[in-house]
N, C-alpha and C. Protein backbone atom coordinates (compact mmCIF):
# COMPACT_ATOMS: atom_id res chain seq x y z
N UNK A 1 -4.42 119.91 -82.60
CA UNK A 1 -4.78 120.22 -83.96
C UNK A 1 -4.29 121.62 -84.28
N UNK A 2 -3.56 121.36 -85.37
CA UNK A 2 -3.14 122.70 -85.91
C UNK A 2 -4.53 124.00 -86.48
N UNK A 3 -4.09 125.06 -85.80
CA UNK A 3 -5.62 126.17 -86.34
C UNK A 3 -4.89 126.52 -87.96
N UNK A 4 -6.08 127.50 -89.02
CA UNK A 4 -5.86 127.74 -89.93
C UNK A 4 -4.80 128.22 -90.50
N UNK A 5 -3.87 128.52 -91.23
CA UNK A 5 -2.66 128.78 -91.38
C UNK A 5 -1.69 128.82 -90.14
N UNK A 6 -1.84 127.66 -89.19
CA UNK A 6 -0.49 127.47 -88.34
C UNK A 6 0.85 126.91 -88.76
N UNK A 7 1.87 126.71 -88.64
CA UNK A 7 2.58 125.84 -88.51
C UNK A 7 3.25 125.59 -87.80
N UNK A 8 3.98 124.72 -87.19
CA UNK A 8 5.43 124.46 -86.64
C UNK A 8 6.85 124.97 -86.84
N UNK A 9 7.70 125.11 -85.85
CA UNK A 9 9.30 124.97 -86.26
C UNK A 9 9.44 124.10 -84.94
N UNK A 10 10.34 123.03 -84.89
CA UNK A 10 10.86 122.60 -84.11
C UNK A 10 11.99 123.40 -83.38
N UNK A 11 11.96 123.53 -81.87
CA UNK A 11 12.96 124.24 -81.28
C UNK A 11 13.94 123.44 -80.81
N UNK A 12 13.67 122.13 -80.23
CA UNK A 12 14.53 120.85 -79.87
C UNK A 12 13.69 119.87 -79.93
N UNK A 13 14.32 118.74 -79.95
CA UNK A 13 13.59 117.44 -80.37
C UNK A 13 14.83 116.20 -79.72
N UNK A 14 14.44 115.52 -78.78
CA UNK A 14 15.60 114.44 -78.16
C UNK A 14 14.63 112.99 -78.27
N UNK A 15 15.55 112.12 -77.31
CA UNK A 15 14.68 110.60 -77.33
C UNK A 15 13.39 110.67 -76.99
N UNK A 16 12.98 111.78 -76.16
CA UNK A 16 11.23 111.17 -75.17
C UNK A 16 11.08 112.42 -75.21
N UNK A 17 10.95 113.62 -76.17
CA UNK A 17 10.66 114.67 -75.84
C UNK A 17 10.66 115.76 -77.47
N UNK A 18 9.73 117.02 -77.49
CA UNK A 18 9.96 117.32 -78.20
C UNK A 18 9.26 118.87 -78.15
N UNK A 19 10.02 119.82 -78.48
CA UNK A 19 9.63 121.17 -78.28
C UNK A 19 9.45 121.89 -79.50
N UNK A 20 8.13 122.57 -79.65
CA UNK A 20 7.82 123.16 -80.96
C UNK A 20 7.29 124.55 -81.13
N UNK A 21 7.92 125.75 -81.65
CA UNK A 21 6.63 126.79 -81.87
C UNK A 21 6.19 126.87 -82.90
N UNK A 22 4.64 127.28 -82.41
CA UNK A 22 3.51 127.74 -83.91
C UNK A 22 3.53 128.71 -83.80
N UNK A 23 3.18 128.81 -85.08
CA UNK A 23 3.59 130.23 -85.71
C UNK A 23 2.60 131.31 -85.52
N UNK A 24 1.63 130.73 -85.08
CA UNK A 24 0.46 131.81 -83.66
C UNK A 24 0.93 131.70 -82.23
N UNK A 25 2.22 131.54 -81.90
CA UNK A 25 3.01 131.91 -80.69
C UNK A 25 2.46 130.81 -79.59
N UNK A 26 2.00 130.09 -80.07
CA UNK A 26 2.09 128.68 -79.03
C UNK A 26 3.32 128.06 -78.97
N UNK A 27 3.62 127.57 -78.03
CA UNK A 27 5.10 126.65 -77.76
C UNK A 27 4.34 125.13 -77.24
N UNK A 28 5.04 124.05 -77.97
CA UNK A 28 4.13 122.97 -77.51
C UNK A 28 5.53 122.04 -77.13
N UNK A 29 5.43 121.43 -76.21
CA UNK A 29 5.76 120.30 -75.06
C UNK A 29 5.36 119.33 -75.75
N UNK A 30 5.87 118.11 -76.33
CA UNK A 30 5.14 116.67 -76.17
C UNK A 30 6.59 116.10 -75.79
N UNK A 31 5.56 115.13 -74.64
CA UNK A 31 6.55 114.33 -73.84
C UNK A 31 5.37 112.62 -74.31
N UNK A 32 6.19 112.15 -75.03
CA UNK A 32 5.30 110.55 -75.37
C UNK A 32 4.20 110.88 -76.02
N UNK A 33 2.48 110.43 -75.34
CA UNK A 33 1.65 110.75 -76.15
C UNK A 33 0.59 111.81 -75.90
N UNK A 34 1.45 112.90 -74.95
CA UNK A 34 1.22 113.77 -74.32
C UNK A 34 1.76 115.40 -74.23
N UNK A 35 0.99 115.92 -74.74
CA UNK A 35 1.49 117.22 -75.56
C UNK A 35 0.58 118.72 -74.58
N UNK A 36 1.89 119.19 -74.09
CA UNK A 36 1.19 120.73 -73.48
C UNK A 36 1.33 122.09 -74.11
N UNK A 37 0.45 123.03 -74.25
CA UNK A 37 0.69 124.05 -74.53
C UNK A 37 1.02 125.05 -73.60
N UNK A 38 2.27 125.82 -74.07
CA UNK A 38 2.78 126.97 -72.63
C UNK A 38 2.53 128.00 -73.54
N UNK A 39 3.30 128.68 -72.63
CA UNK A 39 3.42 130.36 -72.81
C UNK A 39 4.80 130.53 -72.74
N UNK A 40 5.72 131.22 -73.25
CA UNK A 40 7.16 131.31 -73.47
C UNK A 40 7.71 131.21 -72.16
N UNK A 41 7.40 132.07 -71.18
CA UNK A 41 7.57 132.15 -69.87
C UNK A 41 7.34 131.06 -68.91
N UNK A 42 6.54 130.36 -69.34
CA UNK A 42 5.73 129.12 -68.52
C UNK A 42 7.40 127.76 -68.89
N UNK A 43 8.01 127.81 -70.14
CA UNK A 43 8.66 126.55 -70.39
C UNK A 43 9.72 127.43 -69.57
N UNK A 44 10.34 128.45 -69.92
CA UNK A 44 10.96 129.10 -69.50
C UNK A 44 11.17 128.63 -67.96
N UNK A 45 10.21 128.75 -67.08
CA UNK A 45 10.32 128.54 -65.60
C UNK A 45 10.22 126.86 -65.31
N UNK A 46 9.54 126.30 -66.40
CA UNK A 46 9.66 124.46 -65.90
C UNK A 46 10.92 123.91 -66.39
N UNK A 47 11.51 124.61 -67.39
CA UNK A 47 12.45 124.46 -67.32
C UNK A 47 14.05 124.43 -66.48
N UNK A 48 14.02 125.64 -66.05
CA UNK A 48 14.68 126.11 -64.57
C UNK A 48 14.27 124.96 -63.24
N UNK A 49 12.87 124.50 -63.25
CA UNK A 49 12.54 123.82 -62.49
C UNK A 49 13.15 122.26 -62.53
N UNK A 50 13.46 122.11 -63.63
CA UNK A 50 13.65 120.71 -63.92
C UNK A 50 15.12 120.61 -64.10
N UNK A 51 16.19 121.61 -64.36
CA UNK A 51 17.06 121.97 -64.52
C UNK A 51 17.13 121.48 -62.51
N UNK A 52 16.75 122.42 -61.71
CA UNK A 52 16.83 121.80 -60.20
C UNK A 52 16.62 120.43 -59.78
N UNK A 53 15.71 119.75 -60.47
CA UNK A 53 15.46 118.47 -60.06
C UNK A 53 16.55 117.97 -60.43
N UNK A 54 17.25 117.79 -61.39
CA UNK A 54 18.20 116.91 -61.70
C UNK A 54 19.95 117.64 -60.85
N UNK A 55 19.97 118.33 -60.49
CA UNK A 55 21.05 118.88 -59.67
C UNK A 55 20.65 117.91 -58.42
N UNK A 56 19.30 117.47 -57.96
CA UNK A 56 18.71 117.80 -56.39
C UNK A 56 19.12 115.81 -57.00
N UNK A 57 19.07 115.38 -57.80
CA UNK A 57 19.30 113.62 -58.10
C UNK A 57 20.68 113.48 -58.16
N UNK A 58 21.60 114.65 -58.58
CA UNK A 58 22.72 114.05 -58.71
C UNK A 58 23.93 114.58 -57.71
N UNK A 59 23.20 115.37 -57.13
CA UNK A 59 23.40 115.59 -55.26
C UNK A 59 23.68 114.18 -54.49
N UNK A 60 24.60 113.93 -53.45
CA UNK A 60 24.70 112.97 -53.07
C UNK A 60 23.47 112.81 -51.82
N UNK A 61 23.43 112.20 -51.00
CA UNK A 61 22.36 112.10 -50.35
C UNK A 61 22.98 112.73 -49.16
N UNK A 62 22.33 113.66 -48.16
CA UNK A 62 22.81 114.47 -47.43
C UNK A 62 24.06 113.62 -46.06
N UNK A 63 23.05 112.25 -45.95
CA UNK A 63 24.10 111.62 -44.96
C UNK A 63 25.15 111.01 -45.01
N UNK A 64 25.31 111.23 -46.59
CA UNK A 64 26.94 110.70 -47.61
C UNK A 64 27.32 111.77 -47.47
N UNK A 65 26.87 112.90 -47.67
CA UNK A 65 28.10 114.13 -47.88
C UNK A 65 28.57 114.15 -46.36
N UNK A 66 27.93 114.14 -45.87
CA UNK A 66 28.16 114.43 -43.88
C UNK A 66 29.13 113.23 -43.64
N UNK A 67 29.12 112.23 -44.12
CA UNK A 67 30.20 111.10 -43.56
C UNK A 67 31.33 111.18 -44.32
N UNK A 68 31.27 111.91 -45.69
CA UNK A 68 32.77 111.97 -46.78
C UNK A 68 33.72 113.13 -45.96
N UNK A 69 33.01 114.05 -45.37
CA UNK A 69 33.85 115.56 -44.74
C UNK A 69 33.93 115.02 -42.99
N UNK A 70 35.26 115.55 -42.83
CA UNK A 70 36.05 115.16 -41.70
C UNK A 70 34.76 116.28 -40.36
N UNK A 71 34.72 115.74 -39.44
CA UNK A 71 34.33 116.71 -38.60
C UNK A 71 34.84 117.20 -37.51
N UNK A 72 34.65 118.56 -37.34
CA UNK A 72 35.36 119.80 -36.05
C UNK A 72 34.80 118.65 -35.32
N UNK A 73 35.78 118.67 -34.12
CA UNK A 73 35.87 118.23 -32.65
C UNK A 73 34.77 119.24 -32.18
N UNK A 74 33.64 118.34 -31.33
CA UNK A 74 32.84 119.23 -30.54
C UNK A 74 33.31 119.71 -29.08
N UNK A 75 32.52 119.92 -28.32
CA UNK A 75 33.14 120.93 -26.67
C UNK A 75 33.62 119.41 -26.32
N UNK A 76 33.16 118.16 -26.03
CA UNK A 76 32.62 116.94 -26.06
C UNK A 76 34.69 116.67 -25.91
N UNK A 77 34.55 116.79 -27.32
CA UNK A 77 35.82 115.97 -27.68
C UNK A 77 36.88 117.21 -27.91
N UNK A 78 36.81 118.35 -27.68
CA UNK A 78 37.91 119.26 -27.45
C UNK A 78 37.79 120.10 -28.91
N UNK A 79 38.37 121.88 -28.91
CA UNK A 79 38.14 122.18 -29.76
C UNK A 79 39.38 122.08 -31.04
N UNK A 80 39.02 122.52 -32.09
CA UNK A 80 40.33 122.40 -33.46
C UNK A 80 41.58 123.15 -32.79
N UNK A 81 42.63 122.58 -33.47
CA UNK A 81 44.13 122.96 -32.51
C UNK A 81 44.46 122.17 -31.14
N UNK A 82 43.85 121.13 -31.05
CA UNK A 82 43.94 120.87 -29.78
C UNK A 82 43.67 121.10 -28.28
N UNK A 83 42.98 122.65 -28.00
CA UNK A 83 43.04 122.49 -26.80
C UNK A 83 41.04 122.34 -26.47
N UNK A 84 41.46 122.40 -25.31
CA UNK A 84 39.66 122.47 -24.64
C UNK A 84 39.18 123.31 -24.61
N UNK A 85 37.65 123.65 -25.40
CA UNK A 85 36.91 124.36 -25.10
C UNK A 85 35.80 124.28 -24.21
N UNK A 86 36.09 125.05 -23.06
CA UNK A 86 34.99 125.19 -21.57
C UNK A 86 33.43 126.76 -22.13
């Protein structure tokens, strides 16, 4: 509920989401039918946070990257350049 002379400006607004400040320095979050109030600093950092999650999804999965890159010969199987490492 808006307090006595509040209002809105929309800061962004997408499909499932929508970011707003009042004009008594609230910043409001509604995600569906679910609406948070931050602190400038607070979206500021979930933002950054969520900004990571989606890097950390579109990361391949660690035992794909390890099988796409060729691997150094261990002591096992001799070192790079060909010769043996004792």
């Amino acid at each position: 509920m808006l307090g006595q002379g509040c209002c809105r400006a929309v800061l962004a607004r997408g499909p499932c989401a929508e970011v707003t400040r009042c004009s008594c320095g609230h910043i409001h979050l509604a995600v569906g039918p679910v609406t948070l109030r931050l602190e400038e600093d607070v979206l500021r950092a979930l933002g950054h946070t969520l900004v990571e999650a989606i890097q950390q999804l579109e990361a391949p999965p660690a035992h794909e990257a390890d099988a796409s890159e060729p691997q150094a010969p261990t002591a096992a199987h001799g070192a790079p350049g060909g010769g043996w490492k004792q």
